[in-house]
C-alpha atoms as a PDB file:
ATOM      1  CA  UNK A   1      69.921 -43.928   9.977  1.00  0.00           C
ATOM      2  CA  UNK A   2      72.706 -41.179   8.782  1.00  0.00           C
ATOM      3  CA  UNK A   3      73.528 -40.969  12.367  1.00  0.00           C
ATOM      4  CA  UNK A   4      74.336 -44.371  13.136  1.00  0.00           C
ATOM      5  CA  UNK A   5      76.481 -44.830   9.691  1.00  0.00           C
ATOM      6  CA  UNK A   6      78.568 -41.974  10.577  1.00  0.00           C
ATOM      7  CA  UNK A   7      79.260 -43.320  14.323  1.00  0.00           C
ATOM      8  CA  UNK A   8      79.994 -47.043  12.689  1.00  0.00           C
ATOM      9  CA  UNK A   9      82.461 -45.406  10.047  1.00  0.00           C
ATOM     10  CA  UNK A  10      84.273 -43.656  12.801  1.00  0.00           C
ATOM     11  CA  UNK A  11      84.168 -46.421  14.870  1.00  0.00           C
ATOM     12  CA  UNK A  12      85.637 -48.871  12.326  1.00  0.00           C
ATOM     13  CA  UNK A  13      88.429 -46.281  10.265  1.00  0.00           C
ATOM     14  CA  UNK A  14      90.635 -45.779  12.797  1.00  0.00           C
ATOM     15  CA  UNK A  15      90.693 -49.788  13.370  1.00  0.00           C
ATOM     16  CA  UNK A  16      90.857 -50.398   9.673  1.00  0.00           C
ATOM     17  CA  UNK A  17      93.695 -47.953   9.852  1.00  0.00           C
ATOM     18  CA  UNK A  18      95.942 -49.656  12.507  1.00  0.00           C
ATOM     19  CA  UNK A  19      95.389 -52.358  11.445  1.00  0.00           C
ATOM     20  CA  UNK A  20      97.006 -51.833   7.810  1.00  0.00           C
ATOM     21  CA  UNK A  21     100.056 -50.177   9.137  1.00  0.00           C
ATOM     22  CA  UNK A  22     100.951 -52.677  11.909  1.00  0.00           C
ATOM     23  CA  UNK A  23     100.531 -55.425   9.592  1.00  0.00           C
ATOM     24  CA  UNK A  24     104.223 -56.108   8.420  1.00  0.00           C
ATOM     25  CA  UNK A  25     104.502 -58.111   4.812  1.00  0.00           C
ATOM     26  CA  UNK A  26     105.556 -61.358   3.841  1.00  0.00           C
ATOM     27  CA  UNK A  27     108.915 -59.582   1.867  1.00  0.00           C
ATOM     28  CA  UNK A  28     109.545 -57.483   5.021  1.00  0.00           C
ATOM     29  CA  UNK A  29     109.753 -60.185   7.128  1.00  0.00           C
ATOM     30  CA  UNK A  30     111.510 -61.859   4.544  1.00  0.00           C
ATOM     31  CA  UNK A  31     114.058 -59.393   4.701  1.00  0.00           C
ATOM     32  CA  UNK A  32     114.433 -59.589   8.387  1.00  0.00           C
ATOM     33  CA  UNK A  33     114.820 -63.329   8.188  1.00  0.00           C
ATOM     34  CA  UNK A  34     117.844 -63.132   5.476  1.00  0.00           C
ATOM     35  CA  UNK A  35     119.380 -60.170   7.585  1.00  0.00           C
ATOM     36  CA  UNK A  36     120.122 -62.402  10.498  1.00  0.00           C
ATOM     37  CA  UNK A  37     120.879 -65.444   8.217  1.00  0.00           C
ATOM     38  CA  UNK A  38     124.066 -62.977   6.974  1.00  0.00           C
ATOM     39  CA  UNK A  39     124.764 -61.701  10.798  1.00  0.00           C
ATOM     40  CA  UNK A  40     124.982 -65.640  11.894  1.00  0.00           C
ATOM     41  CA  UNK A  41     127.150 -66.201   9.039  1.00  0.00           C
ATOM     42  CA  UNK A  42     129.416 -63.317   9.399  1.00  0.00           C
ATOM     43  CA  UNK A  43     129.555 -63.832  13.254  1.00  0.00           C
ATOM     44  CA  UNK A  44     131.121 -67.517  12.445  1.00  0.00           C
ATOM     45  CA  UNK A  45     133.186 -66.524   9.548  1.00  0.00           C
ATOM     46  CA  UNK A  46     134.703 -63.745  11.842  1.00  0.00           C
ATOM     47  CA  UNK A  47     135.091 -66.978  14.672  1.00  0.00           C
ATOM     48  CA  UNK A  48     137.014 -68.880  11.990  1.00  0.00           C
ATOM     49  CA  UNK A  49     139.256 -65.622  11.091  1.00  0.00           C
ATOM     50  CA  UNK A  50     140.111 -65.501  14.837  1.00  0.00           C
ATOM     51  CA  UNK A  51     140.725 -69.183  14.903  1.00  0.00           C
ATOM     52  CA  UNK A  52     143.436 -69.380  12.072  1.00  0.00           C
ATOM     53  CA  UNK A  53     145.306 -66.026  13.227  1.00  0.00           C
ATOM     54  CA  UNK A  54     145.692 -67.067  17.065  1.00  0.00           C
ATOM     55  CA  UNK A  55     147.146 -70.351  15.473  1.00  0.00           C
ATOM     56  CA  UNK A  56     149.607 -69.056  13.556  1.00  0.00           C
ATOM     57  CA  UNK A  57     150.722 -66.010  15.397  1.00  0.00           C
ATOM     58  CA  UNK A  58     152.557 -68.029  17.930  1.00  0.00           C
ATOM     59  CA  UNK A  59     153.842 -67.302  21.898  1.00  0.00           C
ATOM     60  CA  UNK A  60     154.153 -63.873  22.534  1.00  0.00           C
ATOM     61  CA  UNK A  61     157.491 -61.954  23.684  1.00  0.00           C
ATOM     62  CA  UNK A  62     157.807 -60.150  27.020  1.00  0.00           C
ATOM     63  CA  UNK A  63     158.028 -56.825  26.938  1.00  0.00           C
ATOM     64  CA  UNK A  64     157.778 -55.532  30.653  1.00  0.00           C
ATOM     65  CA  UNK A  65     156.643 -56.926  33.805  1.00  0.00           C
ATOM     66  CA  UNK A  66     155.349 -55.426  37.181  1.00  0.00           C
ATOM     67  CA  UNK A  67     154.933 -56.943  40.007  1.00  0.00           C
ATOM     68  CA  UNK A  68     153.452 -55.433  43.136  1.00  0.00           C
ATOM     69  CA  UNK A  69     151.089 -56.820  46.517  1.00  0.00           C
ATOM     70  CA  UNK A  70     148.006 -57.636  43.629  1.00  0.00           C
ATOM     71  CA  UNK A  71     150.106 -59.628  41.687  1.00  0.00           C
ATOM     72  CA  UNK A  72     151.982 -59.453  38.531  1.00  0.00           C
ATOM     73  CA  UNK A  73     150.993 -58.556  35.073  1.00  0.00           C
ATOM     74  CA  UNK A  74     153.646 -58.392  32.042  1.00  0.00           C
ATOM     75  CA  UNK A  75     153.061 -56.819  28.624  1.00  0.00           C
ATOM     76  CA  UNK A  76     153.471 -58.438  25.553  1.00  0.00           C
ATOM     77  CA  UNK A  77     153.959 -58.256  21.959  1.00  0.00           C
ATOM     78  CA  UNK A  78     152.914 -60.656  19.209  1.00  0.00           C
ATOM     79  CA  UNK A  79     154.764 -61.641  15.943  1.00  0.00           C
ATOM     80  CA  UNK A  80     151.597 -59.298  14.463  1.00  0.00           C
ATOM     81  CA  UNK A  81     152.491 -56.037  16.679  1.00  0.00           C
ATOM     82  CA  UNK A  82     149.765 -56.811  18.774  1.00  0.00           C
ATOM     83  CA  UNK A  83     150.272 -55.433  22.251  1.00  0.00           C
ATOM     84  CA  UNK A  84     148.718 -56.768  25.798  1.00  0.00           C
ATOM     85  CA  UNK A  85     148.845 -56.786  29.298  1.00  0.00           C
ATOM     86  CA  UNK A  86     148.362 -60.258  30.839  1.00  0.00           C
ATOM     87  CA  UNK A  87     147.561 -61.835  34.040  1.00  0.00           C
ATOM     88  CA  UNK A  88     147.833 -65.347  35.710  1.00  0.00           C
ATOM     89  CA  UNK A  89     144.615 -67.005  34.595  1.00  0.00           C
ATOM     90  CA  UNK A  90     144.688 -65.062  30.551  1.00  0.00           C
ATOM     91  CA  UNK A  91     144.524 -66.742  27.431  1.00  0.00           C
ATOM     92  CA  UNK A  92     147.503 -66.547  25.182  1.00  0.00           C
ATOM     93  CA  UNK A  93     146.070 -68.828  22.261  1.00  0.00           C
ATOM     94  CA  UNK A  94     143.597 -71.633  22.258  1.00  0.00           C
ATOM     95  CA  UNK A  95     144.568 -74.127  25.070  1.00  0.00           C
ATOM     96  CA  UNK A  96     147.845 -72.012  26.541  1.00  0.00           C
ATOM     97  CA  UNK A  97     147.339 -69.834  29.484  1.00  0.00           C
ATOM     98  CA  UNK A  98     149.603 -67.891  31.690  1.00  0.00           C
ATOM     99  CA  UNK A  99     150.526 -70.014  34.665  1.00  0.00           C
ATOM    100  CA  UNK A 100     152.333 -67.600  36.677  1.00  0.00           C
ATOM    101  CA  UNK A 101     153.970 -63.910  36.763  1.00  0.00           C
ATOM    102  CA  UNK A 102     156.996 -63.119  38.832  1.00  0.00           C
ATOM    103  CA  UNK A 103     160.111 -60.355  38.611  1.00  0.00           C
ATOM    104  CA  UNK A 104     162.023 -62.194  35.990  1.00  0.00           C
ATOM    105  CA  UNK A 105     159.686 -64.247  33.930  1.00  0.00           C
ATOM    106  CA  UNK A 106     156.303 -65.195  32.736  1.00  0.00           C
ATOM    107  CA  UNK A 107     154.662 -69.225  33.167  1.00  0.00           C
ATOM    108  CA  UNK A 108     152.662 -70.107  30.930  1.00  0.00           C
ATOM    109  CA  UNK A 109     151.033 -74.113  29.974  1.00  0.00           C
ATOM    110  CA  UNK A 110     149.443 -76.133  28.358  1.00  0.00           C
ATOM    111  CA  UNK A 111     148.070 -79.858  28.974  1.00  0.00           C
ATOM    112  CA  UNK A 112     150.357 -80.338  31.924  1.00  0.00           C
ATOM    113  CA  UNK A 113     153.278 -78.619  30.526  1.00  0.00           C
ATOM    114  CA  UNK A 114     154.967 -75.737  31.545  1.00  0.00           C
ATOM    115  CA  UNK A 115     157.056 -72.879  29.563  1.00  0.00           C
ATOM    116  CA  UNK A 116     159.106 -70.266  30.085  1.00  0.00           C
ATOM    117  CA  UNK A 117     158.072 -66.996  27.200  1.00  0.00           C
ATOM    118  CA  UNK A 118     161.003 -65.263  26.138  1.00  0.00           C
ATOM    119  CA  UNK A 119     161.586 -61.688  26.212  1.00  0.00           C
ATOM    120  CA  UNK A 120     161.599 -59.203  23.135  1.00  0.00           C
ATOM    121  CA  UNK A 121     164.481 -58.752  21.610  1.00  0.00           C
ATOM    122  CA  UNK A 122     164.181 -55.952  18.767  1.00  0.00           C
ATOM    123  CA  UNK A 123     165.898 -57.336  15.010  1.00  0.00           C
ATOM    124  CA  UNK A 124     169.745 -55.782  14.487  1.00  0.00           C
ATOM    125  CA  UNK A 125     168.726 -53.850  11.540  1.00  0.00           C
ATOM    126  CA  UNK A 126     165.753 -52.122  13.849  1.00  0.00           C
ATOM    127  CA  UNK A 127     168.411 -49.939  15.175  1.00  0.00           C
ATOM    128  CA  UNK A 128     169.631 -49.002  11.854  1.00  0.00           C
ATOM    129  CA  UNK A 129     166.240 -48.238  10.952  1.00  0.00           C
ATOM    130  CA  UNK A 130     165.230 -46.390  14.276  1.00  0.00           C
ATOM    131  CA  UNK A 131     168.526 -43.883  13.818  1.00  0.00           C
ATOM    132  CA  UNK A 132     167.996 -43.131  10.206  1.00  0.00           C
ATOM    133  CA  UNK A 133     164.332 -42.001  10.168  1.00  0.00           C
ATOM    134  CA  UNK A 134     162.963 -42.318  13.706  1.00  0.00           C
ATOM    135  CA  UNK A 135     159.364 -40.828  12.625  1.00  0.00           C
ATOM    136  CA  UNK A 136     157.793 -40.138   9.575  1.00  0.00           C
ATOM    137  CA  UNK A 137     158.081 -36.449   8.180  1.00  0.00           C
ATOM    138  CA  UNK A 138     154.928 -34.645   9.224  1.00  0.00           C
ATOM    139  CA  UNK A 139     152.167 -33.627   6.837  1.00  0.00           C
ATOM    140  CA  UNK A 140     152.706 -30.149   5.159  1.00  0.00           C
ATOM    141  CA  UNK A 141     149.651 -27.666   5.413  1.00  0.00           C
ATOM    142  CA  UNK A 142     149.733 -24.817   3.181  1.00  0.00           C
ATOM    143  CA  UNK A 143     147.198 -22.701   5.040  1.00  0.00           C
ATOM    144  CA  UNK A 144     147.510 -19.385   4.884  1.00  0.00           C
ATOM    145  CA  UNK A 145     147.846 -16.985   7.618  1.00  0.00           C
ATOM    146  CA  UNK A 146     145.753 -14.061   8.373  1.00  0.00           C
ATOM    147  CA  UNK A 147     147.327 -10.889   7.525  1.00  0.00           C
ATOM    148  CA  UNK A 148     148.207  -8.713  10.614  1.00  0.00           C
ATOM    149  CA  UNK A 149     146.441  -5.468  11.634  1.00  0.00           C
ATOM    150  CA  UNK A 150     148.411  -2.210  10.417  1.00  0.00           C
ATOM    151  CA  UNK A 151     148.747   0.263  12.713  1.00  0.00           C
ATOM    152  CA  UNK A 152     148.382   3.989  11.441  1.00  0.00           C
ATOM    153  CA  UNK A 153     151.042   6.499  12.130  1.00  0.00           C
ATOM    154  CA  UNK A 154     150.190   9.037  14.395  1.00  0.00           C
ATOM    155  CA  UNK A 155     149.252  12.486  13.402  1.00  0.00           C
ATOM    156  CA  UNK A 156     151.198  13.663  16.543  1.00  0.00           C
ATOM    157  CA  UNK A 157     152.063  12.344  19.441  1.00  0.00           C
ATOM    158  CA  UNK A 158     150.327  14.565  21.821  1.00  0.00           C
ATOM    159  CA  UNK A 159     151.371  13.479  26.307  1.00  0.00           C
ATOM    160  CA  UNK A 160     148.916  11.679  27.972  1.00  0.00           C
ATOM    161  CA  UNK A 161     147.979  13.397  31.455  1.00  0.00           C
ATOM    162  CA  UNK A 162     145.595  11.849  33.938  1.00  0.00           C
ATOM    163  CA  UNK A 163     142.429  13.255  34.394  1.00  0.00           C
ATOM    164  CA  UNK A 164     142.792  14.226  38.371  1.00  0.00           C
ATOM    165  CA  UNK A 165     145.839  15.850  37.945  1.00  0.00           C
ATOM    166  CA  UNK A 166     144.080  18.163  35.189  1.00  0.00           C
ATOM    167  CA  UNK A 167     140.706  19.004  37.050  1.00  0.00           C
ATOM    168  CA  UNK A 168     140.729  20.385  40.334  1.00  0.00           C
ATOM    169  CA  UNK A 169     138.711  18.759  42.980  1.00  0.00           C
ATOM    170  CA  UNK A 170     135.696  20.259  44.084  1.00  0.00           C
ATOM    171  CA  UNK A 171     135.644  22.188  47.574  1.00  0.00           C
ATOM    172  CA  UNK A 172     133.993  20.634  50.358  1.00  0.00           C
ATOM    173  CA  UNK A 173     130.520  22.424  51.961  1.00  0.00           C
END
């Protein structure tokens, strides 16, 4: 009788076992639930975010553009300082895409109508600016420098002589 309880208790612990650490909890799932509740919420308030800045940023200003046997692209800036390269077919802001790219200007349209962008022209008082301080002083490190090696004197300066010309060779048998 001994015998058979043991084998039922091993049979049955290591199920009992499993069974209590795979089981997940109602606040545990609970938690999980109200995790992706504020990821879905974040996710749209971050859609809304992108919504009102594209609006009010406005047309971008030409910076460069290349053209070669793929096509043309042509960087831009934004009123932000947002740079990008675009290409016929990209999405300036919602509804306004670039039409076409040649040598000496950039397409773009909307609901039938087409536009010219205009190049970027940098403010008078950005050349002021850009003489007076072109970068920003770099960061001072006060780290301190290993000390160098001394060299000792020495004692006396004896002539160095190479070691064939002081031994003789030895005579051949």
């Amino acid at each position: 009788m001994e015998n058979k309880l043991t084998w039922l208790l091993i049979a049955i612990l290591p199920a009992s076992v499993w069974a209590q650490t795979s089981r997940t909890t109602y606040l545990d799932e609970m938690a999980k639930v109200d995790a992706q509740i504020a990821y879905v919420q974040k996710q749209t308030e971050l859609r809304e975010a992108l919504k009102k800045s594209a609006g009010s940023e406005g047309l971008p200003k030409i910076l460069s553009i290349t053209v070669d046997d793929k096509g043309g692209t042509a960087q831009v800036v934004y009123g932000t300082g947002i740079v990008r390269w675009l290409r016929p077919g990209d999405l300036l802001q919602e509804g306004v895409r670039v039409q076409s790219i040649d040598r000496s200007s950039v397409v773009a349209g909307s609901n039938g109508s087409k536009f010219r962008l205009a190049f970027y022209a940098p403010p008078a008082n950005a050349a002021a600016a850009a003489t007076s301080d072109p970068l920003p002083a770099p960061p001072r490190l006060n780290i301190p420098l290993p000390q160098a090696p001394t060299v000792a004197p020495a004692a006396a300066a004896q002539p160095i002589t190479p070691a064939a010309a002081s031994t003789p060779l030895p005579a051949a048998k």
